[in-house]
N, C-alpha and C. Protein backbone atom coordinates (compact mmCIF):
# COMPACT_ATOMS: atom_id res chain seq x y z
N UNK A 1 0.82 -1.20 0.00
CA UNK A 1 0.00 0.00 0.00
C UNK A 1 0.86 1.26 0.00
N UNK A 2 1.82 1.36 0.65
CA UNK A 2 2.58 2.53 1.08
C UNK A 2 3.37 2.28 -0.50
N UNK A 3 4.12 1.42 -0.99
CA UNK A 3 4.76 1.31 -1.76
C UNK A 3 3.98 2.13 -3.42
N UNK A 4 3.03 1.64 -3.61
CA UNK A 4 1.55 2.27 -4.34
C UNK A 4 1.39 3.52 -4.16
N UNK A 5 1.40 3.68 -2.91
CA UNK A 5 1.29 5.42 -2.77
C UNK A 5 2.11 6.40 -3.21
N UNK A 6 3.34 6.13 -2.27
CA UNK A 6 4.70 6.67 -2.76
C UNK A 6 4.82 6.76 -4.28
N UNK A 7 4.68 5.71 -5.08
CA UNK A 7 5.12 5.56 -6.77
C UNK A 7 3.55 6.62 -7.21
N UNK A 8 2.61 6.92 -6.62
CA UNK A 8 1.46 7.34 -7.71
C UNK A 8 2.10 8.59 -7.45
N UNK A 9 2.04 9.17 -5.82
CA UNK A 9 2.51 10.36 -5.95
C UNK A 9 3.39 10.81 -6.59
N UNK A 10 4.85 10.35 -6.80
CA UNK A 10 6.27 10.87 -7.27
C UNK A 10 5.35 10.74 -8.65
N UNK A 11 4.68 9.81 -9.33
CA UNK A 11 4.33 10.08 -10.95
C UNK A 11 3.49 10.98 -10.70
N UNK A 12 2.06 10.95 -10.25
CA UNK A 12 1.48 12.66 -10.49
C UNK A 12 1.94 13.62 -10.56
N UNK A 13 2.74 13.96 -9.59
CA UNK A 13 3.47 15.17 -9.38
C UNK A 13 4.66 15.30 -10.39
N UNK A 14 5.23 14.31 -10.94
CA UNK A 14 6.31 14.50 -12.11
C UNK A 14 5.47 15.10 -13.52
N UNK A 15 4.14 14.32 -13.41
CA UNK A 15 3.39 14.54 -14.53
C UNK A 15 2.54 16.07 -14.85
N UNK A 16 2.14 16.58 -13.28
CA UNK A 16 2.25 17.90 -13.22
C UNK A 16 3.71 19.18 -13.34
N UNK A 17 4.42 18.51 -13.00
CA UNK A 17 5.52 19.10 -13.22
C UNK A 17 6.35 19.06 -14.61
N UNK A 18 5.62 18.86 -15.57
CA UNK A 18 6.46 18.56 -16.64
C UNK A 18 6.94 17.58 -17.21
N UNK A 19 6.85 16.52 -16.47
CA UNK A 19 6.87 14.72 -17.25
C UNK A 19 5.96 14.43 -18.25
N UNK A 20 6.51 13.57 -18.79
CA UNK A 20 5.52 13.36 -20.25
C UNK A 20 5.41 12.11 -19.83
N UNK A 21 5.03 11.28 -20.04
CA UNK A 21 4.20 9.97 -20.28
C UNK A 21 5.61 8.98 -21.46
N UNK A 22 5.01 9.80 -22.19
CA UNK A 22 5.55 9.28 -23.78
C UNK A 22 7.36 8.80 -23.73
N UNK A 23 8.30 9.69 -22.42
CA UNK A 23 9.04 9.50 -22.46
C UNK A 23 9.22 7.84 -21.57
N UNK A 24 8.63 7.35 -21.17
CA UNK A 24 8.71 5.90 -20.66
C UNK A 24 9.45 5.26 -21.55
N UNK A 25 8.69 5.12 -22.85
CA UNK A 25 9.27 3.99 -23.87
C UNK A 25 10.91 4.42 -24.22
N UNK A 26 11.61 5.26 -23.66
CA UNK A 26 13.21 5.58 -23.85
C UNK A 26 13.75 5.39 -22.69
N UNK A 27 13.05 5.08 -21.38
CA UNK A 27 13.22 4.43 -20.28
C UNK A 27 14.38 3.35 -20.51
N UNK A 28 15.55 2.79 -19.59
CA UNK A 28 16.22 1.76 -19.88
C UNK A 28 17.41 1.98 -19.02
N UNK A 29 17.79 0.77 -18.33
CA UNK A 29 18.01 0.20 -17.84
C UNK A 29 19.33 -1.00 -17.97
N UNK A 30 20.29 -0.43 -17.33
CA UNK A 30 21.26 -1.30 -17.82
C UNK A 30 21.23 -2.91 -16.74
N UNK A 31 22.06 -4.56 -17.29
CA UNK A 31 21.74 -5.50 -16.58
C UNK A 31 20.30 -5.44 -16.09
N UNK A 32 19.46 -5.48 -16.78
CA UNK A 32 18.07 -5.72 -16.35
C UNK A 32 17.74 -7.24 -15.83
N UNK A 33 18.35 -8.12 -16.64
CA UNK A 33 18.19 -9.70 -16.32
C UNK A 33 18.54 -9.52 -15.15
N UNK A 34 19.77 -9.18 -14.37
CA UNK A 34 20.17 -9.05 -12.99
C UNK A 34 19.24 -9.11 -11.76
N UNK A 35 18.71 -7.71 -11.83
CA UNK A 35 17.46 -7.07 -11.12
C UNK A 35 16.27 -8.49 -11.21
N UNK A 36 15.67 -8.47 -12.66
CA UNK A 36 14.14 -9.31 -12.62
C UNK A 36 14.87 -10.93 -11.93
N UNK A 37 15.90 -11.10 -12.05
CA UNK A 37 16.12 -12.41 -11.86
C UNK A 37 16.31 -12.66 -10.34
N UNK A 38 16.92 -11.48 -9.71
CA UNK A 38 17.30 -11.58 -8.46
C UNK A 38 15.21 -11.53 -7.37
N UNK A 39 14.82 -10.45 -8.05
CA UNK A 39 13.83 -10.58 -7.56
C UNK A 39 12.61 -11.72 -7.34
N UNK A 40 12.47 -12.36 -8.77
CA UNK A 40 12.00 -13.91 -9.04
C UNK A 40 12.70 -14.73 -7.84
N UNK A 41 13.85 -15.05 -7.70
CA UNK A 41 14.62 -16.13 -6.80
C UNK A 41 13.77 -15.47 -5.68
N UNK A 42 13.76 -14.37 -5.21
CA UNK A 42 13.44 -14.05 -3.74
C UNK A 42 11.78 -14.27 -3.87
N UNK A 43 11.01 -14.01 -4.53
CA UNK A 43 9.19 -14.82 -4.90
C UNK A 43 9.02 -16.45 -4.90
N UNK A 44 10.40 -17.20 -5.34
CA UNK A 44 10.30 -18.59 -5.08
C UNK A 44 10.63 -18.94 -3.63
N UNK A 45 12.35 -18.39 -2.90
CA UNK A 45 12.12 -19.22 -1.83
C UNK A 45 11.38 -18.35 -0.64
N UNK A 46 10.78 -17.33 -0.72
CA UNK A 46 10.01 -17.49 0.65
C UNK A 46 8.44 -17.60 0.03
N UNK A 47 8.68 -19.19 -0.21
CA UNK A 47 6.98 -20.23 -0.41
C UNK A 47 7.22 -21.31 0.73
N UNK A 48 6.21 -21.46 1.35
CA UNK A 48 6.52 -22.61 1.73
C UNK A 48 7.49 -23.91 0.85
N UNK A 49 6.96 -24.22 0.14
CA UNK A 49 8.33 -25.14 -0.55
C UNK A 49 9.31 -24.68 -0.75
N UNK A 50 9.78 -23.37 -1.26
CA UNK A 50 10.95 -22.57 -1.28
C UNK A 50 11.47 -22.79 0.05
N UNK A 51 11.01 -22.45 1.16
CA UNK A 51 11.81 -22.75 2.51
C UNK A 51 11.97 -23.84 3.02
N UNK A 52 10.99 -25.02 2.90
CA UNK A 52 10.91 -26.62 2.92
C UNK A 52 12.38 -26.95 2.16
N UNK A 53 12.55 -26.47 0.80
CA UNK A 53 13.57 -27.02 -0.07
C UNK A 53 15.08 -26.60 0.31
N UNK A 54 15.05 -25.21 0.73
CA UNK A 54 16.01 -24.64 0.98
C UNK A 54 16.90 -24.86 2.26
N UNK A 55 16.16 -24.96 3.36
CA UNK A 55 15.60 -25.30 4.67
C UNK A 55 17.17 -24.33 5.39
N UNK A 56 18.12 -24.90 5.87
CA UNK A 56 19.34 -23.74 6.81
C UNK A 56 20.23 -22.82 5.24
N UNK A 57 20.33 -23.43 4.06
CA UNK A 57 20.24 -22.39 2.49
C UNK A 57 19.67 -21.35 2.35
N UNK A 58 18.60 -21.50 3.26
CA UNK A 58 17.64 -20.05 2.58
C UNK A 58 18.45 -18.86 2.86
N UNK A 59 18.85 -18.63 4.10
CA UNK A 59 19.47 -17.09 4.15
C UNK A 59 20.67 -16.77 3.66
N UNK A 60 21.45 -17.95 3.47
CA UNK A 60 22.43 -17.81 1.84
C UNK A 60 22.04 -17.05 1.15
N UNK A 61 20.99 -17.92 0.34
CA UNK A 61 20.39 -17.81 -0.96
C UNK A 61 19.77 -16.21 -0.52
N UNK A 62 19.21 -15.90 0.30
CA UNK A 62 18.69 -14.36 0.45
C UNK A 62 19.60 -13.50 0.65
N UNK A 63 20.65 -13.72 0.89
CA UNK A 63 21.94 -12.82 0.76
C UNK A 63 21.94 -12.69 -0.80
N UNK A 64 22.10 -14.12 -1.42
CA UNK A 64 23.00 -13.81 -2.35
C UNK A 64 22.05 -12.92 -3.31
N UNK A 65 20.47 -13.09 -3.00
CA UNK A 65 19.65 -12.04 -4.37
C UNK A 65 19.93 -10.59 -3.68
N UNK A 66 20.29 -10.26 -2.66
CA UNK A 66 20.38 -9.23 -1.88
C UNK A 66 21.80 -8.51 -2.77
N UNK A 67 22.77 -9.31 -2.83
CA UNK A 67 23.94 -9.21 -4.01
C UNK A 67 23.75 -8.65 -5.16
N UNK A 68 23.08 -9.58 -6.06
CA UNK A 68 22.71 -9.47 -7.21
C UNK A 68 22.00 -8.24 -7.47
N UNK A 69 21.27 -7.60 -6.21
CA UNK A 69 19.96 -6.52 -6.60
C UNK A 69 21.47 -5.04 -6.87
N UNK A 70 22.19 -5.62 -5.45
CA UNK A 70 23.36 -4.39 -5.15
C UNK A 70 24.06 -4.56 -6.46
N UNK A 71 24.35 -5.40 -7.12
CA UNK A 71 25.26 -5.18 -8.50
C UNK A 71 24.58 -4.48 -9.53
N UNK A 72 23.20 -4.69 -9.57
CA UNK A 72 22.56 -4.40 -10.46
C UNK A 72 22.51 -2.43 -10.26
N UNK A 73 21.86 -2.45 -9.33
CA UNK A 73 22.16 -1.17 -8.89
C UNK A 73 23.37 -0.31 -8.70
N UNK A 74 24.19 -0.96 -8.91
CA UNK A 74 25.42 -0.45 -8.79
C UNK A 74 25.95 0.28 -10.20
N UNK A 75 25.65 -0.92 -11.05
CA UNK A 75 25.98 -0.52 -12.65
C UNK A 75 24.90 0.39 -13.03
N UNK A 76 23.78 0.38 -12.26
CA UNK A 76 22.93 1.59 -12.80
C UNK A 76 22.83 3.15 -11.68
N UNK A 77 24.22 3.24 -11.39
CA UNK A 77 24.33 4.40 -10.11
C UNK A 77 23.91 5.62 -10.65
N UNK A 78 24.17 6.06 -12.08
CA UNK A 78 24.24 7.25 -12.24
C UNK A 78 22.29 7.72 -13.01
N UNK A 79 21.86 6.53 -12.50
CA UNK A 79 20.36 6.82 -13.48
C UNK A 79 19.83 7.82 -12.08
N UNK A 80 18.81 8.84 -12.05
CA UNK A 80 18.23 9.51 -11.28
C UNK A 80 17.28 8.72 -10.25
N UNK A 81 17.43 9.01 -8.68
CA UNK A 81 17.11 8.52 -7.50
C UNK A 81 17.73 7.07 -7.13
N UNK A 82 18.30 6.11 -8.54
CA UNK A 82 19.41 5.06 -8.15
C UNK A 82 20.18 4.81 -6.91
N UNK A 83 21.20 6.14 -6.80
CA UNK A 83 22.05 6.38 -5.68
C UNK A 83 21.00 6.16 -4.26
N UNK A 84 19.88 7.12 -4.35
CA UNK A 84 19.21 6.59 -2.94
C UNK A 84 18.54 5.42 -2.38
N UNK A 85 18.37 4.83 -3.48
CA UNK A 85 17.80 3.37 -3.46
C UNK A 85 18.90 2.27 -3.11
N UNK A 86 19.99 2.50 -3.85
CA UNK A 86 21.51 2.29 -3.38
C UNK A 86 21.56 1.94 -1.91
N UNK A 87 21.41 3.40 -1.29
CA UNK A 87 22.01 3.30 0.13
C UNK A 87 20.94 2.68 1.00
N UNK A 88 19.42 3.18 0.65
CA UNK A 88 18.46 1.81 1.58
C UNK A 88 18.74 0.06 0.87
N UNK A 89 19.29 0.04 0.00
CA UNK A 89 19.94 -1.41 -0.10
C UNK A 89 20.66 -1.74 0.98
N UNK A 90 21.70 -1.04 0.85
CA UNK A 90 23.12 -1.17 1.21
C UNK A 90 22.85 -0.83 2.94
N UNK A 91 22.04 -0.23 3.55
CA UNK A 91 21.68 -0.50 5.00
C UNK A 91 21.23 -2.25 5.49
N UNK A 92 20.34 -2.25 4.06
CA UNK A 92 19.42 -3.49 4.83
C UNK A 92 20.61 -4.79 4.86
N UNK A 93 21.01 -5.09 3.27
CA UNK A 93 22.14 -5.62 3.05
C UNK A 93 23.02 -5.73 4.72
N UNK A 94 23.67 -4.46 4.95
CA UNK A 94 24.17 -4.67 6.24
C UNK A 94 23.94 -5.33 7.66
N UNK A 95 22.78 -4.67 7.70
CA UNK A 95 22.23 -5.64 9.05
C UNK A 95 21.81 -6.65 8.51
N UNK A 96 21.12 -6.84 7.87
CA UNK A 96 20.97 -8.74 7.43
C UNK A 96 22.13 -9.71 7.44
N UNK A 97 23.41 -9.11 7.21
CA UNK A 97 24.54 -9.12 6.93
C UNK A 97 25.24 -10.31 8.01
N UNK A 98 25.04 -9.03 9.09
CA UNK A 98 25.44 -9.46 10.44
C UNK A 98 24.82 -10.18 11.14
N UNK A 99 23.49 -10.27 10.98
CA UNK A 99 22.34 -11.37 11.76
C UNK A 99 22.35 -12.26 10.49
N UNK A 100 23.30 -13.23 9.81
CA UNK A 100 23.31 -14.66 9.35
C UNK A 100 22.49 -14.65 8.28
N UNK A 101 21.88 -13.59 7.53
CA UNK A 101 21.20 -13.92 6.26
C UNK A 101 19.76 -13.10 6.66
N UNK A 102 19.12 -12.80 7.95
CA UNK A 102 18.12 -12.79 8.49
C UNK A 102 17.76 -11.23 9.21
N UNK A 103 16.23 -10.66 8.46
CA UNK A 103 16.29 -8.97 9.01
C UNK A 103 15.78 -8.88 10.53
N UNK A 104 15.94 -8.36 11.49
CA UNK A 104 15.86 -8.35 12.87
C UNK A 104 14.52 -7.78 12.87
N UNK A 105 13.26 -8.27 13.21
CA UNK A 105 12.17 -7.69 13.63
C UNK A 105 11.27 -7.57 15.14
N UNK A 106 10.54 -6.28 15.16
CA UNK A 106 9.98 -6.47 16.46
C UNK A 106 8.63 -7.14 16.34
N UNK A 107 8.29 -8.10 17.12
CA UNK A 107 7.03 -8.87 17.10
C UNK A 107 5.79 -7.57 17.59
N UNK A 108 6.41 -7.04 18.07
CA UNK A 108 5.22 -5.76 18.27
C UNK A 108 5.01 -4.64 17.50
N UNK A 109 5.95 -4.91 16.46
CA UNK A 109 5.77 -3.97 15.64
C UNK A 109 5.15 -4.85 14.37
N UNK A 110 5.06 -6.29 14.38
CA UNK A 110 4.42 -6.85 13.83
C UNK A 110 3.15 -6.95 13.92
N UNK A 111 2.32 -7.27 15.00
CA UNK A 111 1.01 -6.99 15.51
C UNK A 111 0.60 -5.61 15.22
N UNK A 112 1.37 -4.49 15.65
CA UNK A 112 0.67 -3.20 15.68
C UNK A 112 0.11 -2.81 14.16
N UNK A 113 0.99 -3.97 13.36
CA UNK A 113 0.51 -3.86 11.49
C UNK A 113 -0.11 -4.80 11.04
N UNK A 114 -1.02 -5.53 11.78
CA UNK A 114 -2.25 -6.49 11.66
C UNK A 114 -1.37 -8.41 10.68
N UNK A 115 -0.31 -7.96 11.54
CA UNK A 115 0.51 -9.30 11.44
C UNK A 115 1.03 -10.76 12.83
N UNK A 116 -0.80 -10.46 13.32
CA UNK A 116 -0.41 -11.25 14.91
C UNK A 116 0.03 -12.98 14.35
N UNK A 117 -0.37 -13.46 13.56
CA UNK A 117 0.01 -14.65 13.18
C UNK A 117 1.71 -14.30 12.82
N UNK A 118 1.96 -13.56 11.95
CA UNK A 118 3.49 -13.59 11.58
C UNK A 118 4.41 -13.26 13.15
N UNK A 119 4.07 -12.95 14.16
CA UNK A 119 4.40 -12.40 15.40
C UNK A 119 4.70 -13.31 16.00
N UNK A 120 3.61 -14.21 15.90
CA UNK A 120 3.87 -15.32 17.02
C UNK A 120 4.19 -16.46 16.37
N UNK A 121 4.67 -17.19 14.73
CA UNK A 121 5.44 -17.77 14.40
C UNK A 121 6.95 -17.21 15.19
N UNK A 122 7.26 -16.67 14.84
CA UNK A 122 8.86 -15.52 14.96
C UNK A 122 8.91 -15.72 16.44
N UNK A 123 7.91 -15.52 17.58
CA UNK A 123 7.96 -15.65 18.77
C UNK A 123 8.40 -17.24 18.99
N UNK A 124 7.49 -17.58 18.55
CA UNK A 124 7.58 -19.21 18.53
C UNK A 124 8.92 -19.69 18.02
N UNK A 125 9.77 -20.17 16.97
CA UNK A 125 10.83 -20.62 16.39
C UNK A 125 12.01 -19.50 16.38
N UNK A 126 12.03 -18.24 16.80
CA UNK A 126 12.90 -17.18 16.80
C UNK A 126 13.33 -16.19 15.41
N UNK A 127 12.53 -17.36 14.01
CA UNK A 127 12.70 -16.85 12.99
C UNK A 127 11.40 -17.10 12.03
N UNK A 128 11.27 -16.96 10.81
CA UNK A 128 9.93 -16.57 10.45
C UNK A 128 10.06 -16.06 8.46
N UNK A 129 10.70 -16.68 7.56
CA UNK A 129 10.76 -16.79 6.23
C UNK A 129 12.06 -16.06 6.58
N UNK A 130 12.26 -14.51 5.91
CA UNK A 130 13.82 -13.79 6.30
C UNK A 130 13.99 -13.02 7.10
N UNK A 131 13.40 -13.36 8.69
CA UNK A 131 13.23 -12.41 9.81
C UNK A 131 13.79 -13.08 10.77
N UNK A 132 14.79 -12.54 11.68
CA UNK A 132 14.91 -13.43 13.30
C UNK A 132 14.41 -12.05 14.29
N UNK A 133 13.91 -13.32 15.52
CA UNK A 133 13.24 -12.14 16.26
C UNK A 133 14.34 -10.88 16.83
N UNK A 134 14.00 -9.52 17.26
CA UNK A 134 14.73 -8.95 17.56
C UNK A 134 15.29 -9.18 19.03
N UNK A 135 16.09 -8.94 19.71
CA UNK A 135 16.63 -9.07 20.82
C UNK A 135 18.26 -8.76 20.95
N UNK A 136 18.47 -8.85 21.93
CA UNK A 136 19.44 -8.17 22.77
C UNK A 136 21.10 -8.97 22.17
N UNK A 137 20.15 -10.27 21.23
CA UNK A 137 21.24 -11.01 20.81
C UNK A 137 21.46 -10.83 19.22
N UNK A 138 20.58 -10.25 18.94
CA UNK A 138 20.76 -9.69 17.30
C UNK A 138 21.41 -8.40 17.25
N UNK A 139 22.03 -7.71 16.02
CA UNK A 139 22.68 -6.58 15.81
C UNK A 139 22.23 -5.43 15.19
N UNK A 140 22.88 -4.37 15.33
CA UNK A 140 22.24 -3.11 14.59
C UNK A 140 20.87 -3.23 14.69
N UNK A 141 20.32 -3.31 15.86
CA UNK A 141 18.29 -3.57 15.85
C UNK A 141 17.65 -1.89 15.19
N UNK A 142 18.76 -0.65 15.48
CA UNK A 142 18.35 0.07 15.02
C UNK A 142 17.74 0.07 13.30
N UNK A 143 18.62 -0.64 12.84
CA UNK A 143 18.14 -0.33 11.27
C UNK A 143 17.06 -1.85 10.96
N UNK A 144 16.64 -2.74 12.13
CA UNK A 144 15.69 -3.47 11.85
C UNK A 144 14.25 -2.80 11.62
N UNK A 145 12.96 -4.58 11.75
CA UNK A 145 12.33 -4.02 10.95
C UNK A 145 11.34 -3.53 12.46
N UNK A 146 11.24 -2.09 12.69
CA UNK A 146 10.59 -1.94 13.96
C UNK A 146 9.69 -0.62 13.49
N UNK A 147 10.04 -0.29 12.66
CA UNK A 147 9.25 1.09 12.33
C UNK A 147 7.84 1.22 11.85
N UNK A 148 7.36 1.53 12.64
CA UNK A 148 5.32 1.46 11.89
C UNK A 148 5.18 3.07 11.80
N UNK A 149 4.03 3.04 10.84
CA UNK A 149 3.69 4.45 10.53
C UNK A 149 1.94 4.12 10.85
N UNK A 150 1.57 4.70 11.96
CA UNK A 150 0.31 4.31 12.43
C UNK A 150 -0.87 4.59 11.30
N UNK A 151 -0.71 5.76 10.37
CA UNK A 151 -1.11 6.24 9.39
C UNK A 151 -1.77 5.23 8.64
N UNK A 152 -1.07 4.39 8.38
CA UNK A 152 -1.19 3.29 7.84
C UNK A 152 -2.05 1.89 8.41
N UNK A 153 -2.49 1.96 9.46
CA UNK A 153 -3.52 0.98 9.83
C UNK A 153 -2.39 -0.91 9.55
N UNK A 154 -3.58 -1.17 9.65
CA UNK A 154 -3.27 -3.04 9.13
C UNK A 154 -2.81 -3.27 7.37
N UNK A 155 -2.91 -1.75 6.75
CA UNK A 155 -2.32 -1.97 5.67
C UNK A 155 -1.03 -1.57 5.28
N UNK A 156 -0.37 -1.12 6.67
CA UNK A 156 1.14 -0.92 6.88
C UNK A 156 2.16 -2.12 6.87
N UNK A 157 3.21 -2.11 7.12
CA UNK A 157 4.16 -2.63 7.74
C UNK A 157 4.92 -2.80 8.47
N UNK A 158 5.88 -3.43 9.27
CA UNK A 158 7.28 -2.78 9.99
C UNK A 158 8.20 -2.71 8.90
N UNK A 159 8.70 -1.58 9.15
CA UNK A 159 9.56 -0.98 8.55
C UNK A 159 11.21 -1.02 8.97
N UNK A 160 12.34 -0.67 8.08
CA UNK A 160 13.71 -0.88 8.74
C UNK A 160 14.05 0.72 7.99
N UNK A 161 14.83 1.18 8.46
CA UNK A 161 15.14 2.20 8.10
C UNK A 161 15.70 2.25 6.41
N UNK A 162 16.13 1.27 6.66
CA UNK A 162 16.98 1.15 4.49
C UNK A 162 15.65 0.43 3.69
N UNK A 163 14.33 0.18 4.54
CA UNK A 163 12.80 -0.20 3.28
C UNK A 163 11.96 1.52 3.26
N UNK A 164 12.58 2.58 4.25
CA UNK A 164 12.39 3.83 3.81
C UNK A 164 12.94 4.71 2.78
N UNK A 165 14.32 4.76 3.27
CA UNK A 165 15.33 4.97 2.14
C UNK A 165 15.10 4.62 0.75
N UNK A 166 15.18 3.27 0.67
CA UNK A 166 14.68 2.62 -0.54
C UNK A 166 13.65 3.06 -1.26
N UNK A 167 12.50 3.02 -0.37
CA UNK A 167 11.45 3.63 -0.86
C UNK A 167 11.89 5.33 -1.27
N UNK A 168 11.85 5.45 -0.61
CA UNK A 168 12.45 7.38 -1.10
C UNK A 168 13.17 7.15 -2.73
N UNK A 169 14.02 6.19 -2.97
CA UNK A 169 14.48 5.87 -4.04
C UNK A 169 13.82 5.95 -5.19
N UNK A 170 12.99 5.16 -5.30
CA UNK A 170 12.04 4.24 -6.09
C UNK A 170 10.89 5.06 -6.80
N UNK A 171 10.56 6.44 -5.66
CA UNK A 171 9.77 7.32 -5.71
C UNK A 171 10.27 8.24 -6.54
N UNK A 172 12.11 8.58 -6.56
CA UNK A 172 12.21 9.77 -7.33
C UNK A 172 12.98 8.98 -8.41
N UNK A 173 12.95 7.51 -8.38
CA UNK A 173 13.20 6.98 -10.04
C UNK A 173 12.08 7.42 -10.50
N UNK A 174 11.05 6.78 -10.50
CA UNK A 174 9.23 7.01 -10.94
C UNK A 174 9.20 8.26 -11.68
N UNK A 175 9.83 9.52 -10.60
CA UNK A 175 9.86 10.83 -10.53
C UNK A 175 10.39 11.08 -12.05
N UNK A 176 11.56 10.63 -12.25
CA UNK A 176 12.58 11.31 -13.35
C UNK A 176 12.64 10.27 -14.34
N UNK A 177 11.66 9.06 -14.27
CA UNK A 177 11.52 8.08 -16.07
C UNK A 177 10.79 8.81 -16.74
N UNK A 178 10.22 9.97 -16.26
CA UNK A 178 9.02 10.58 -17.35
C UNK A 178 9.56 11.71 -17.62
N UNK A 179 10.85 12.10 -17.17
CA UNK A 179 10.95 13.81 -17.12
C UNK A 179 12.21 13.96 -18.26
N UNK A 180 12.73 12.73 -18.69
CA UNK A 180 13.31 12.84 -20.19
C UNK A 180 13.71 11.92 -20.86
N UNK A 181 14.29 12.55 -22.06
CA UNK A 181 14.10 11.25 -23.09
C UNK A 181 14.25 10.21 -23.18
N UNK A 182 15.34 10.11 -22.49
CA UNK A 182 16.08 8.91 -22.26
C UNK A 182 17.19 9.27 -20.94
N UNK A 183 17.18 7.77 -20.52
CA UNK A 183 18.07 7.82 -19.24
C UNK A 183 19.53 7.72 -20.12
N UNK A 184 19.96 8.84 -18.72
CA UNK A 184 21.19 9.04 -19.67
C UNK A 184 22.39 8.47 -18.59
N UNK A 185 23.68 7.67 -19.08
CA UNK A 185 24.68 7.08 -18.46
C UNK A 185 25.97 7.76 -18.84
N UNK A 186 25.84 8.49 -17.87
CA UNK A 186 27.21 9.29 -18.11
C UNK A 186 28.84 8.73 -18.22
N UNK A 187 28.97 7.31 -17.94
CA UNK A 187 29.97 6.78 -18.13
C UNK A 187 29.87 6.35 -19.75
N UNK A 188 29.02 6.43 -20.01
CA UNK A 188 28.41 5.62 -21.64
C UNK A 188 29.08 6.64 -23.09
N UNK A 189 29.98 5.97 -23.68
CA UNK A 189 30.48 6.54 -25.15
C UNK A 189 29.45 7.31 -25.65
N UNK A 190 28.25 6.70 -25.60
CA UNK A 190 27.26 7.18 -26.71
C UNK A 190 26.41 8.59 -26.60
N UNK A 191 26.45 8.55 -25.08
CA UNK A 191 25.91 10.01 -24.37
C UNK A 191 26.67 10.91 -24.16
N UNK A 192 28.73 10.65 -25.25
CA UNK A 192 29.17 12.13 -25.10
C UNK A 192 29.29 12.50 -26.19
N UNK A 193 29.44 14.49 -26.07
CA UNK A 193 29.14 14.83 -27.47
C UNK A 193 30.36 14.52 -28.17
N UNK A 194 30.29 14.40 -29.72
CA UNK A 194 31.52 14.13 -30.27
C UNK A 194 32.49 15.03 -30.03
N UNK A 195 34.03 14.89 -30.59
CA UNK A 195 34.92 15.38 -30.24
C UNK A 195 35.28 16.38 -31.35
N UNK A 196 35.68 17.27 -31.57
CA UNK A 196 35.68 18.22 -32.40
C UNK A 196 37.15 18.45 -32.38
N UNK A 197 37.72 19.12 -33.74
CA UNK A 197 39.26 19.05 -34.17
C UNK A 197 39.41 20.71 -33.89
N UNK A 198 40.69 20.84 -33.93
CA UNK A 198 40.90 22.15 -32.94
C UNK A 198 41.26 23.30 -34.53
């Protein structure tokens, strides 16, 4: 829901501000396979069979699409709002990092977002698809997932500080795919002007 929101607003407001529509189709994206592929792996294993199959693998394997998203993003640093999406990666990346594959959440910040079943799995086994519970024995709890925006009712989430960030990202990509012709890569041959003889 929040994610929906964030992206309509940054496009209305780009679209009032001078975004065109039309410029989408010059939209692009370098290593795209990267990105869609890393994201797919992370839709298969947290399924029940995905975690059945995977079973002490899984938070490997969630590192490693956690990798793949950061490479992808990496080669696309210089596209507009990239860089900030970057660094809410590169937070979460971290603390997941250090807690074994797994994001540190508060069970009460799970409930307060109409997630009492996901609360009391996590209470119950200490972990819960790519979550271990938070406590005194997990790390960096600051940048876990503890943040609710009451605003948001049961159609919120807990939040970590780098799924804000991120989001902030994502909002002013949205923002600037419509606001020109084409994304431009400033490391890229093709986007400098030619060279002229003296």
């Amino acid at each position: 829901m929040l994610v929906l929101a964030v992206l309509g607003v940054a496009l209305v407001s780009s679209l009032l501000t001078g975004g065109r529509l039309r410029h989408v189709e010059n939209f692009h994206l370098k290593a795209l396979l990267l990105g869609v592929g890393a994201f797919v792996v992370q839709l298969l294993i947290f399924t029940s069979r995905g975690e059945s199959l995977l079973g002490a693998l899984l938070p490997g394997v969630y590192v490693l699409t956690l990798l793949m998203l950061l490479g992808f993003l990496l080669v696309n640093r210089r596209v507009f709002g990239v860089p900030i999406l970057l660094l809410g990666l590169m937070l979460n990346v971290l603390v997941i990092g250090v807690n074994h594959g797994r994001m540190p959440a508060d069970p009460q910040a799970l409930v307060a977002t109409g997630q009492g079943s996901h609360a009391e799995e996590l209470l119950r086994n200490g972990t819960a698809a790519n979550v271990v519970l938070m406590s005194d024995q997990t790390h960096l709890n600051f940048l876990g997932d503890h943040i609710v925006l009451p605003f948001l009712g049961d159609m919120g989430s807990a939040y970590s500080v780098g799924d804000l960030v991120a989001l902030a990202g994502e909002g002013a990509l949205v923002y600037g795919m419509v606001r020109v012709g084409r994304t431009v890569h400033t490391d890229s041959t093709e986007d400098r002007p030619p060279a002229t003889g003296i």
